[in-house]
N, C-alpha and C. Protein backbone atom coordinates (compact mmCIF):
# COMPACT_ATOMS: atom_id res chain seq x y z
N UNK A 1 104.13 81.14 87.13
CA UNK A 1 104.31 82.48 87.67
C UNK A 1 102.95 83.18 87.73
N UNK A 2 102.85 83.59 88.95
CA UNK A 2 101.23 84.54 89.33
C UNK A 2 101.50 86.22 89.57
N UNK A 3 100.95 86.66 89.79
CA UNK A 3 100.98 87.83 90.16
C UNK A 3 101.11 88.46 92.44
N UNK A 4 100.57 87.04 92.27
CA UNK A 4 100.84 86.70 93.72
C UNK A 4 102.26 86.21 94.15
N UNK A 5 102.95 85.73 93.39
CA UNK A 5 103.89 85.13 93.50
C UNK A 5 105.38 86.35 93.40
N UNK A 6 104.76 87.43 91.93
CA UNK A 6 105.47 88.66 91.95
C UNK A 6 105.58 89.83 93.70
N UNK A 7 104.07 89.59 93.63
CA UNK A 7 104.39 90.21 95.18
C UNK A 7 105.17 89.85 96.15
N UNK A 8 104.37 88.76 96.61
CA UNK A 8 104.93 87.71 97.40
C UNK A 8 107.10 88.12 97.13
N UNK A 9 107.67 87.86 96.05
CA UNK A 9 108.83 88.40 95.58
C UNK A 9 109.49 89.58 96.24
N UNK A 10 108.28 90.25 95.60
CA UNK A 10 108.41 92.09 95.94
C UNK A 10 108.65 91.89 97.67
N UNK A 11 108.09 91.89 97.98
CA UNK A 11 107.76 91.91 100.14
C UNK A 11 108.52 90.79 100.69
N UNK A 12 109.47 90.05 100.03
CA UNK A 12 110.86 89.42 100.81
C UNK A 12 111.79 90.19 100.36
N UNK A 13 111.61 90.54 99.20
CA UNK A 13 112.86 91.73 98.78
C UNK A 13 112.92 93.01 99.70
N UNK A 14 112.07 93.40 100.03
CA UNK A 14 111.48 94.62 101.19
C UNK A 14 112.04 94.35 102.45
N UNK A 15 111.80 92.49 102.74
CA UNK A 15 111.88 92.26 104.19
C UNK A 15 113.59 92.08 104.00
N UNK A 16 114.27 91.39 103.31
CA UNK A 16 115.67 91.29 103.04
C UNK A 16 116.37 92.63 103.06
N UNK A 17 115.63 93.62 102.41
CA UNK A 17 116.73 95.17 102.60
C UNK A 17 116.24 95.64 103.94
N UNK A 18 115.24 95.34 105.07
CA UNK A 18 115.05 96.35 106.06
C UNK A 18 114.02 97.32 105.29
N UNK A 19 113.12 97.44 104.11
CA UNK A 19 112.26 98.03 104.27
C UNK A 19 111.31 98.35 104.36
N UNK A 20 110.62 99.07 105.35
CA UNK A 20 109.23 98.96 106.08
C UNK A 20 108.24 99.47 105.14
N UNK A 21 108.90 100.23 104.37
CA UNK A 21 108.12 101.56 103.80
C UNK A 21 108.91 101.81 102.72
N UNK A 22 107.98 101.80 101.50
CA UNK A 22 108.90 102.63 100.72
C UNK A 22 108.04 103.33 99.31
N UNK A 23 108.68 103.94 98.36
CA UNK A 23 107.57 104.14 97.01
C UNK A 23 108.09 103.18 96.50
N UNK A 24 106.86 102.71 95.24
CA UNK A 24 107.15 102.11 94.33
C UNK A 24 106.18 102.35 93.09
N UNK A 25 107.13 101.55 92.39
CA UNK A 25 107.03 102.65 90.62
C UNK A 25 107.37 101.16 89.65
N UNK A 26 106.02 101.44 88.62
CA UNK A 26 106.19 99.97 87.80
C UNK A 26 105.74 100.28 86.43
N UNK A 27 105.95 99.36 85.52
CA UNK A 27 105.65 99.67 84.36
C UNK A 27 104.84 98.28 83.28
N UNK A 28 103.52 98.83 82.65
CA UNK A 28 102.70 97.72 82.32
C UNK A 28 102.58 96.54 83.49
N UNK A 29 102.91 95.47 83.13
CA UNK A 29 102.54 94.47 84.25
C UNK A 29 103.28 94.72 85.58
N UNK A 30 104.16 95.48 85.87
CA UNK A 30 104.79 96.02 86.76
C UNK A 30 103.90 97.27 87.70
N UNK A 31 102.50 97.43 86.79
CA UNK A 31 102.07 98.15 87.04
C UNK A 31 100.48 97.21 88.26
N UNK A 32 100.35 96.39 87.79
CA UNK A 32 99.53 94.99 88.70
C UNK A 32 100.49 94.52 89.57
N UNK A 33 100.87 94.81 89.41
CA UNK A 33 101.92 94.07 90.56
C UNK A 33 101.66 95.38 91.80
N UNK A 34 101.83 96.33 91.53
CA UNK A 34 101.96 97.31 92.64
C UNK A 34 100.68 97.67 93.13
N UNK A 35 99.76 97.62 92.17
CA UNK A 35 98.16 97.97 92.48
C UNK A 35 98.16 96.72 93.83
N UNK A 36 98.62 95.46 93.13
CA UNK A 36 98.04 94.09 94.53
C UNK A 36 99.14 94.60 95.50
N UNK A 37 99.74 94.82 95.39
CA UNK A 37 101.12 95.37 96.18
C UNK A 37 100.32 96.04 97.59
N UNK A 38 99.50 97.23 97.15
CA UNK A 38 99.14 98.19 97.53
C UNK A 38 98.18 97.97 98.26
N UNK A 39 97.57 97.06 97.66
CA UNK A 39 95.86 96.65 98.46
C UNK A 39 96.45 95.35 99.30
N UNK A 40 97.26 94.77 99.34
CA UNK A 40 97.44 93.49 100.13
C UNK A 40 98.56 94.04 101.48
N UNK A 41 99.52 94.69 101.05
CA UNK A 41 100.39 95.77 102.05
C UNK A 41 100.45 96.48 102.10
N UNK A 42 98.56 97.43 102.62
CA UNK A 42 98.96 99.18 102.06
C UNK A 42 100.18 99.72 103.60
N UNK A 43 100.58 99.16 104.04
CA UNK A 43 101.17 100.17 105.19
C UNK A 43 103.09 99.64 104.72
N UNK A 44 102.87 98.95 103.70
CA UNK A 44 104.32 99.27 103.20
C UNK A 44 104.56 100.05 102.42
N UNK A 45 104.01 100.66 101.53
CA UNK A 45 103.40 101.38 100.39
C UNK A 45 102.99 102.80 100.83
N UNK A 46 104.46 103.60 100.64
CA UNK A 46 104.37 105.47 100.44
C UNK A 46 103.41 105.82 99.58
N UNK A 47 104.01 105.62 97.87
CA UNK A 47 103.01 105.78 97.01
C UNK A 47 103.34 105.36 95.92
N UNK A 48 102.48 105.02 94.87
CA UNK A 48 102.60 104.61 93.26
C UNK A 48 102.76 105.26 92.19
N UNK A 49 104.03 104.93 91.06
CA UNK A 49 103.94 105.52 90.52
C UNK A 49 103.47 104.57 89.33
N UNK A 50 103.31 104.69 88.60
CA UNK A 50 102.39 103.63 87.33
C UNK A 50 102.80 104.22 86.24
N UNK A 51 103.48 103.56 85.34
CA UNK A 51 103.53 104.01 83.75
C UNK A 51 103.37 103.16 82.70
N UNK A 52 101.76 103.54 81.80
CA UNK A 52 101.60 102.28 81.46
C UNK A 52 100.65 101.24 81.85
N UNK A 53 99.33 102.02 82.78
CA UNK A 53 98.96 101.23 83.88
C UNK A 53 97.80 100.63 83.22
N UNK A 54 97.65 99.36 84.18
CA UNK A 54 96.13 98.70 83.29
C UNK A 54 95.51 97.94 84.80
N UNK A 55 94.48 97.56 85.05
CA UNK A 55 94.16 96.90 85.80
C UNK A 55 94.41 95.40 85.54
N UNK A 56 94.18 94.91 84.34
CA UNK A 56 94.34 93.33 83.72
C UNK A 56 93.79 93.73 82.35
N UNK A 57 94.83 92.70 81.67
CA UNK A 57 94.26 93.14 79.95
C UNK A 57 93.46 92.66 80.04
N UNK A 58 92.56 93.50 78.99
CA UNK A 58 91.02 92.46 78.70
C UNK A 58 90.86 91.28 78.16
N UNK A 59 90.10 90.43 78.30
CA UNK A 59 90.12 89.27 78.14
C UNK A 59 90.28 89.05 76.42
N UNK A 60 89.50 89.60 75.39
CA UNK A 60 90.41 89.62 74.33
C UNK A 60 91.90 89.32 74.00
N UNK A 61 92.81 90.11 75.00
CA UNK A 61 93.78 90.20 74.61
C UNK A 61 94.53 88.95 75.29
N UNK A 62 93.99 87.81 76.44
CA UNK A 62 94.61 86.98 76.94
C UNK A 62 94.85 85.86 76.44
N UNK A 63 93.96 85.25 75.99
CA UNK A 63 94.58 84.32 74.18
C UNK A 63 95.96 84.89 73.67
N UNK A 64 96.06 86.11 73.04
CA UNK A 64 97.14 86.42 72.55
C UNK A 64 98.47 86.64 73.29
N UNK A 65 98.06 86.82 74.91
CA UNK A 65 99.62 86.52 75.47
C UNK A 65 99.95 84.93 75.52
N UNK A 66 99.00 84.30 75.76
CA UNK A 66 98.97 83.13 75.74
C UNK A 66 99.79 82.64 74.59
N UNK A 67 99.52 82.86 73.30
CA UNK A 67 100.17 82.62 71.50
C UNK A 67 101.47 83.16 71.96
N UNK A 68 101.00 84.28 72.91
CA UNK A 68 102.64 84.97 72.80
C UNK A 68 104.19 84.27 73.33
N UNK A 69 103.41 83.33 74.40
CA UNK A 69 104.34 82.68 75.58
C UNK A 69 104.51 81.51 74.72
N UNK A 70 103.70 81.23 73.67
CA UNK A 70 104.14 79.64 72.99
C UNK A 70 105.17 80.17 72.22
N UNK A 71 104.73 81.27 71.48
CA UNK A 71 106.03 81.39 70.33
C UNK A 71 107.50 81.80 70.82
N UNK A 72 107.35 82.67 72.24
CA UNK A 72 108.72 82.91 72.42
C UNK A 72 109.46 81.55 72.46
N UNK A 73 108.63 80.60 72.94
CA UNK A 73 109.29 78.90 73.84
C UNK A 73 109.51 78.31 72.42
N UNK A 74 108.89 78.85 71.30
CA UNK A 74 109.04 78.21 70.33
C UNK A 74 110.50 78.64 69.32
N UNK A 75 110.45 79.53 69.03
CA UNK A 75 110.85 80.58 68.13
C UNK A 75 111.60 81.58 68.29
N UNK A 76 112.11 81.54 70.16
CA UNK A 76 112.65 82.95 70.53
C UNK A 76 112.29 84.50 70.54
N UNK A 77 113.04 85.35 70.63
CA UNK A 77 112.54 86.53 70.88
C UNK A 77 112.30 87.78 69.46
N UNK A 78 112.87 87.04 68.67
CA UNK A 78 112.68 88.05 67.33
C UNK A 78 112.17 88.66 67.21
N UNK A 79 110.89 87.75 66.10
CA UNK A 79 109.77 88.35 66.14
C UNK A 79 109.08 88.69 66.78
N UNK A 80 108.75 88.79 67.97
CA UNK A 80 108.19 89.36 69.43
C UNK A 80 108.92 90.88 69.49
N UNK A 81 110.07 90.75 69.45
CA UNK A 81 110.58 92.16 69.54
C UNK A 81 110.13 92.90 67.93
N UNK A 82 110.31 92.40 67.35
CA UNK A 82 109.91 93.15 66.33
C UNK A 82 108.01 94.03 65.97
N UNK A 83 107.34 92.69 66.38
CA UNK A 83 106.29 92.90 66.64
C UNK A 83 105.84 94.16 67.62
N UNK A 84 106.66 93.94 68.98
CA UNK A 84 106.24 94.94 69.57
C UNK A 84 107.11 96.58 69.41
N UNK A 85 107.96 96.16 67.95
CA UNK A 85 108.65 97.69 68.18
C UNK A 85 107.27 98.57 67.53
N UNK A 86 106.75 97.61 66.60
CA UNK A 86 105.74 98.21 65.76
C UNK A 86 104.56 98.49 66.43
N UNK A 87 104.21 97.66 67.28
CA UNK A 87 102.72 97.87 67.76
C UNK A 87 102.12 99.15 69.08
N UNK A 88 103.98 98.81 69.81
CA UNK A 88 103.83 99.59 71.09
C UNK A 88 104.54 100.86 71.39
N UNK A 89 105.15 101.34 70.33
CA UNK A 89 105.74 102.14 69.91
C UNK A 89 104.88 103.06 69.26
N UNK A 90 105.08 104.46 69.71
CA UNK A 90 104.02 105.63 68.80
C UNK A 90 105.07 106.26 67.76
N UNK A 91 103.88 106.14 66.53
CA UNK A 91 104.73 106.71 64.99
C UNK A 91 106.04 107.68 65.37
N UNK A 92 105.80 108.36 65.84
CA UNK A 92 106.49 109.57 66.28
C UNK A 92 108.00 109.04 66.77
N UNK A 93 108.01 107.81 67.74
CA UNK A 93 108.97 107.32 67.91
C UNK A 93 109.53 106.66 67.09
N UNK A 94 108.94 105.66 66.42
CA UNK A 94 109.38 104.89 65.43
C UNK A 94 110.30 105.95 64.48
N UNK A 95 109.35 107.28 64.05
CA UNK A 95 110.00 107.60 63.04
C UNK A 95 111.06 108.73 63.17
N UNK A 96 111.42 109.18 64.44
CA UNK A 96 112.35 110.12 64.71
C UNK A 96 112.97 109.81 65.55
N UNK A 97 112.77 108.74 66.35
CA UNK A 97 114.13 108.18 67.59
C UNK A 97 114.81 106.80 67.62
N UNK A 98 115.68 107.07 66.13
CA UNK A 98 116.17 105.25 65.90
C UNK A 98 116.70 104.74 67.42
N UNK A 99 117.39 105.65 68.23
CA UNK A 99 117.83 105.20 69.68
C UNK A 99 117.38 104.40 70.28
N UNK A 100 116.03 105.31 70.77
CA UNK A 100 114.79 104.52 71.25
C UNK A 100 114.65 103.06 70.92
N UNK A 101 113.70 103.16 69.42
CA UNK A 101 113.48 101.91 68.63
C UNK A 101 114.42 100.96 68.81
N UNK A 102 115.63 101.18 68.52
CA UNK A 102 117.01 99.98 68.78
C UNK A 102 117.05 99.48 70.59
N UNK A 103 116.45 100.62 71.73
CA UNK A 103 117.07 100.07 72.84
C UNK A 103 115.87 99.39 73.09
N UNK A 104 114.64 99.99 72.79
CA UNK A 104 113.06 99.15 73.12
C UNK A 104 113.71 97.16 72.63
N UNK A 105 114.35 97.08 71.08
CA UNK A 105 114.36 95.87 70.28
C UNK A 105 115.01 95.19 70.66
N UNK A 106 116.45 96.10 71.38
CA UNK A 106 117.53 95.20 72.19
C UNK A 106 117.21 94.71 73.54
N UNK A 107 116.63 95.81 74.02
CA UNK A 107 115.57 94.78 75.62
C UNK A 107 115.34 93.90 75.37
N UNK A 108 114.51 93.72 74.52
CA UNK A 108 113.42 92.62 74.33
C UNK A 108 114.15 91.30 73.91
N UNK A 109 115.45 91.66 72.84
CA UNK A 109 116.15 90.60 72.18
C UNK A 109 116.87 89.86 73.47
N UNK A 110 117.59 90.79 74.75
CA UNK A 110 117.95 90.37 75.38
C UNK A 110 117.16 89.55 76.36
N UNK A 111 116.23 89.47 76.32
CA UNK A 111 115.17 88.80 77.30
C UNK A 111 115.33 86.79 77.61
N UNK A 112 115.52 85.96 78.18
CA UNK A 112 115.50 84.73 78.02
C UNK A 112 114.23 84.38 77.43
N UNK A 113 114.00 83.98 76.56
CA UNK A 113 112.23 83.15 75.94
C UNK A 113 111.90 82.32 76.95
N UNK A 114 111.74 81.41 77.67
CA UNK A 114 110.97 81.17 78.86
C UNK A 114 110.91 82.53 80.19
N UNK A 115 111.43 82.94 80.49
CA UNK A 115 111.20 84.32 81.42
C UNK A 115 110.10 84.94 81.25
N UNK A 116 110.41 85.41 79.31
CA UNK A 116 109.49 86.01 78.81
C UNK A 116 108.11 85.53 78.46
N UNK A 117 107.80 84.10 78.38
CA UNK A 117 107.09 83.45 78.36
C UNK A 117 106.17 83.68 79.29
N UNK A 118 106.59 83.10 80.44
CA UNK A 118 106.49 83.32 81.57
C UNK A 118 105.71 84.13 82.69
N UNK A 119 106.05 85.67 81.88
CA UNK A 119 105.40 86.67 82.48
C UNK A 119 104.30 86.99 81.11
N UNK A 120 104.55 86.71 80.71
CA UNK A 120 103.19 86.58 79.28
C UNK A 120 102.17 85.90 80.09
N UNK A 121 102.82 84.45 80.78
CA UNK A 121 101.54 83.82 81.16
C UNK A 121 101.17 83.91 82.84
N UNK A 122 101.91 84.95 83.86
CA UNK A 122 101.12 85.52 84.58
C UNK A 122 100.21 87.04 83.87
N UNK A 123 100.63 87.82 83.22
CA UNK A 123 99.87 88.85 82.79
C UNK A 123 98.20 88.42 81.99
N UNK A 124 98.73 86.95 81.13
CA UNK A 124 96.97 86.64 80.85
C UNK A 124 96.39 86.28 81.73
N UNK A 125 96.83 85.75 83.01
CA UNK A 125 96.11 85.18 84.21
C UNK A 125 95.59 86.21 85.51
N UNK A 126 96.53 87.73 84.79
CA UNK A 126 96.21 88.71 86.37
C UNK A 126 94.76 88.76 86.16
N UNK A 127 94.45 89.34 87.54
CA UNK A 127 93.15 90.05 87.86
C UNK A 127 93.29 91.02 88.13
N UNK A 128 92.36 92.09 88.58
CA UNK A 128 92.44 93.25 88.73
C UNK A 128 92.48 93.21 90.53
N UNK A 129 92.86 94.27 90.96
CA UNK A 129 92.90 94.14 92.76
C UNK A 129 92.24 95.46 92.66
N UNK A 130 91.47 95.23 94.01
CA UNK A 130 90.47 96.48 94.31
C UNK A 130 90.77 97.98 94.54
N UNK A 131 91.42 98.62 93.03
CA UNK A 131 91.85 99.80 93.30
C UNK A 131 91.37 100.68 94.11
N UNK A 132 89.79 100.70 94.65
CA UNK A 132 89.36 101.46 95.49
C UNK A 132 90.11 101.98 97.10
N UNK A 133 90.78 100.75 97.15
CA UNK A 133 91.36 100.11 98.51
C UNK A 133 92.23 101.07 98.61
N UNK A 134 93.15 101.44 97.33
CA UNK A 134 94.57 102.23 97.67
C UNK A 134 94.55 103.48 98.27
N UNK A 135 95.46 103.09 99.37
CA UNK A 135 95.31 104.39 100.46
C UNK A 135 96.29 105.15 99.73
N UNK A 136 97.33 104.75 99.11
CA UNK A 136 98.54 105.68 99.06
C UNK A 136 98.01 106.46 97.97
N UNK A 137 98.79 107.81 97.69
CA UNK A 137 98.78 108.58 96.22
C UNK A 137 99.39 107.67 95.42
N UNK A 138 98.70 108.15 94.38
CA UNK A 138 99.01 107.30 92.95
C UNK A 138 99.44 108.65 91.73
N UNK A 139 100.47 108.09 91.20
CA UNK A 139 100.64 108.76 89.47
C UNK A 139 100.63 107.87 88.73
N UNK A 140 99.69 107.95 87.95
CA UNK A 140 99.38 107.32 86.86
C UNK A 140 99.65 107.92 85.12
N UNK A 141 100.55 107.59 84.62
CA UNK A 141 101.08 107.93 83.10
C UNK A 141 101.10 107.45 82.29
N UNK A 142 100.35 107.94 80.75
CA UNK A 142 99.57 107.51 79.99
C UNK A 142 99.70 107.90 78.68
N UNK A 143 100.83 107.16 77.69
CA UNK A 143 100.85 107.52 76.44
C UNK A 143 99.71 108.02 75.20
N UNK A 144 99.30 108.84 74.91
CA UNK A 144 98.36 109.18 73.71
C UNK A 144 97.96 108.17 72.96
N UNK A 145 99.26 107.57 72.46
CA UNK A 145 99.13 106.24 71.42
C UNK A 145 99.40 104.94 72.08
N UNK A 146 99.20 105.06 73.11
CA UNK A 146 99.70 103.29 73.77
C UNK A 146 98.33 102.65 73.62
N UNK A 147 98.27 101.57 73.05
CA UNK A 147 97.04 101.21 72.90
C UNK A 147 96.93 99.89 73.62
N UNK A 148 98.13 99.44 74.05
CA UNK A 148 98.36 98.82 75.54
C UNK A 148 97.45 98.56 76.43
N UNK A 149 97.38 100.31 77.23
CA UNK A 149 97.02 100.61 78.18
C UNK A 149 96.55 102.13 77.77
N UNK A 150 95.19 102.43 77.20
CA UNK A 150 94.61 103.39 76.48
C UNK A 150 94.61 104.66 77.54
N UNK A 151 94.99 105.73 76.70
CA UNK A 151 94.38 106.91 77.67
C UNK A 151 93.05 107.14 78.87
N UNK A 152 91.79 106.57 78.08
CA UNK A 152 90.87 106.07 78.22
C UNK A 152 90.22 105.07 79.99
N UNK A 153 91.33 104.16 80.00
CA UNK A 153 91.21 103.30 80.59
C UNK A 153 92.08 103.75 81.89
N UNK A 154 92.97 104.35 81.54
CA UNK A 154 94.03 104.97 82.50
C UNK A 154 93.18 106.15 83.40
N UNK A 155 92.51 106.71 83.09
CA UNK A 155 92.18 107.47 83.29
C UNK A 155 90.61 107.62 84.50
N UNK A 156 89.89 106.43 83.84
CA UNK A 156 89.15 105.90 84.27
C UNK A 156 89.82 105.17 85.55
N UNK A 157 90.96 104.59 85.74
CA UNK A 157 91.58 103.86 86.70
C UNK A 157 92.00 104.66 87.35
N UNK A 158 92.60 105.68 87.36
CA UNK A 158 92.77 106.62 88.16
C UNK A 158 91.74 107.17 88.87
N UNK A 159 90.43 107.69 88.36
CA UNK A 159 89.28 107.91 89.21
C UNK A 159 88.13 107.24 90.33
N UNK A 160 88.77 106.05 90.06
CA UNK A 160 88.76 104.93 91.19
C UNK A 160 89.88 104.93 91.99
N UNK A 161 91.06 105.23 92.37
CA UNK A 161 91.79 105.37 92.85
C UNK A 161 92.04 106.43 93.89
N UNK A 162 91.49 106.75 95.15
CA UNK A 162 90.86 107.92 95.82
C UNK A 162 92.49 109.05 95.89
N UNK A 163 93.40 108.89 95.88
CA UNK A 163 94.05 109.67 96.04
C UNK A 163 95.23 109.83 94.57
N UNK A 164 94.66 109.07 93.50
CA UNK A 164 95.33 109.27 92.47
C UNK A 164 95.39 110.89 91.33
N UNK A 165 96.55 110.96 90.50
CA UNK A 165 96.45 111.76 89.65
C UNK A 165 96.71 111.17 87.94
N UNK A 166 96.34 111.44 86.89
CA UNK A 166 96.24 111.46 85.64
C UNK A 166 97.08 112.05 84.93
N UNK A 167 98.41 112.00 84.28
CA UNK A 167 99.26 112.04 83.31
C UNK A 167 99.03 111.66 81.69
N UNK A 168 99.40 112.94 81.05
CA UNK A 168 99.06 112.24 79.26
C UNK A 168 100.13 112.96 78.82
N UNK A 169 101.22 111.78 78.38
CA UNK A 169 102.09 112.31 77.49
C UNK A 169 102.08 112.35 76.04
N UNK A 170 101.87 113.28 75.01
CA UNK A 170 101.70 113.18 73.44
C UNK A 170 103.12 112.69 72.71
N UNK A 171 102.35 111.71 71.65
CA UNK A 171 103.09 111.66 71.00
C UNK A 171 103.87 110.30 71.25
N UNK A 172 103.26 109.66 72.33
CA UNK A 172 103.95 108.46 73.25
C UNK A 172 102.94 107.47 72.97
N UNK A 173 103.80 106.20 73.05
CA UNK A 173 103.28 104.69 73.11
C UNK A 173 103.62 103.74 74.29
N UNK A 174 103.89 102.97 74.46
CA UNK A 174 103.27 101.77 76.01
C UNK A 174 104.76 102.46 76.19
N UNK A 175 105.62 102.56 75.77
CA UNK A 175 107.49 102.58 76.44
C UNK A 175 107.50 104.12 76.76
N UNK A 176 106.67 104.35 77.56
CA UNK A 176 107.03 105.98 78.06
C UNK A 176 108.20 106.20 78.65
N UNK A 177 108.71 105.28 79.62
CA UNK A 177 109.82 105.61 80.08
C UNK A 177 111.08 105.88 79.21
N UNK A 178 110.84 105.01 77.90
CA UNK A 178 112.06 105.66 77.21
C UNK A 178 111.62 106.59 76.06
N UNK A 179 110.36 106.33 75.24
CA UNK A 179 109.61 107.29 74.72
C UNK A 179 110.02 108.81 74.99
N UNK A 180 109.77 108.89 76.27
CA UNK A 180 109.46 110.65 76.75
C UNK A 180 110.47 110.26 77.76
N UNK A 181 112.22 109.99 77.87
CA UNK A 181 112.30 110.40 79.36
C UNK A 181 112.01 111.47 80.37
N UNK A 182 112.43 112.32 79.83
CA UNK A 182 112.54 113.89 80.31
C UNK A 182 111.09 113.94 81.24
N UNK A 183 110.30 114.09 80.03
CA UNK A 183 109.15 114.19 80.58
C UNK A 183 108.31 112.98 81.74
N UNK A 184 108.44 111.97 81.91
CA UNK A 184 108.68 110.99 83.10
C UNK A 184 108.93 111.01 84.00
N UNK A 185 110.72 111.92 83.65
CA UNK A 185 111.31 112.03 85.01
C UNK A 185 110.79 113.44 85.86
N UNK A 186 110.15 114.74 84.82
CA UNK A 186 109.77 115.56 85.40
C UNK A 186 108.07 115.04 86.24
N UNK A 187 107.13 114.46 85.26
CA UNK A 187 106.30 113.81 86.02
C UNK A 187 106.50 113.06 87.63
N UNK A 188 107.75 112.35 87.47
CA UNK A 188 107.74 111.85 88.53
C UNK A 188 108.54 112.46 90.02
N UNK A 189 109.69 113.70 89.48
CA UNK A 189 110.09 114.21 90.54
C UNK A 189 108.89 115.09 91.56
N UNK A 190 108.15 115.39 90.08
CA UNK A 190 107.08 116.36 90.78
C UNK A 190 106.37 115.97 91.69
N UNK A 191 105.86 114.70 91.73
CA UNK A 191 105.05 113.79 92.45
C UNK A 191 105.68 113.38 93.54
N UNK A 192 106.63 112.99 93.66
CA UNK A 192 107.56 112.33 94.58
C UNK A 192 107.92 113.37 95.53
N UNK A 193 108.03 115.03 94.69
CA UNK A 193 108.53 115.93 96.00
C UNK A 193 107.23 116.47 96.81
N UNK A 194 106.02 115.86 96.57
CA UNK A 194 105.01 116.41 96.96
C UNK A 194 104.87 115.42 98.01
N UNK A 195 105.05 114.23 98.03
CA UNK A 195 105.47 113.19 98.89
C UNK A 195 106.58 112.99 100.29
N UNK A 196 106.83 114.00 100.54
CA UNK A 196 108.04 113.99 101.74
C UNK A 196 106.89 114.43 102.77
């Protein structure tokens, strides 16, 4: 599995519903997917919404998806979910939204271990696509504590991005969407109605 291959996915799914045009909205590696999305079909592409966004993890961290895709194939999803309730999760959540924490652990539990594997080992293999390129508006949203996909870096990616904007939600880690819904969904109506 490539990241080319996710697109490639994405744009028969497009051509199968009839659509020419549309937004789209992704999360962590969902979030490379739409950047190449964008630069390879900008005239299908309204605009982006990104939560979570990274260009490609740094190479540091691609060894460890790599460990990551052996152990799910090995060992299943357990400890992986567990791991990441702790790592990608901000204190704040952990310690006041058992909801959260349980639906982040049950995703993950529900996941097949090769799937998950899988996209472990397109995410150590993405590259970055030439954000400069993106014609469309971009929202880009960016947990305080996601150390994922750092405030930092988000931010910086956004300013390469000629028609992008910058989101910081407090108190949040890589799972913004369930982290902060509220605040997500107000981020994103706002953006989207500026878009018609």
């Amino acid at each position: 599995l490539t990241i080319d291959v996710l697109v490639d996915a994405v744009l028969r799914v497009c051509g199968e519903l009839g659509l020419d045009r549309a937004h789209f909205g992704g999360h962590s590696l969902g979030t490379i997917v739409c950047q190449h999305l964008a630069t390879r079909a900008p005239g299908r592409v309204k605009s982006l919404s990104l939560f979570g966004p990274m260009l490609a993890p740094p190479d540091a961290a691609r060894a460890g998806l790599a460990a990551r895709a052996a152990k799910a194939r090995a060992e299943g999803m357990f400890g992986i979910a567990d791991a990441i309730v702790q790592a990608a999760l901000s204190a704040s959540t952990r310690e006041q939204q058992p909801v959260t924490v349980a639906f982040v652990r049950e995703s993950l539990l529900a996941q097949d271990p090769e799937g998950y594997a899988r996209t472990c080992e397109a995410l150590a293999g993405a590259q970055p696509a030439p954000v400069e390129q993106i014609a469309a508006p971009a929202l880009l949203v960016a947990g305080d504590e996601d150390a994922v996909a750092p405030v930092q870096g988000v931010r910086a990616m956004a300013a390469r991005i000629p028609r992008a904007q910058a989101e910081v939600l407090g108190r949040c880690g890589h799972w913004m969407t369930a982290e902060r819904a509220a605040e997500c969904q107000a981020h994103l109506r706002s953006f989207l109605g500026r878009q018609r």
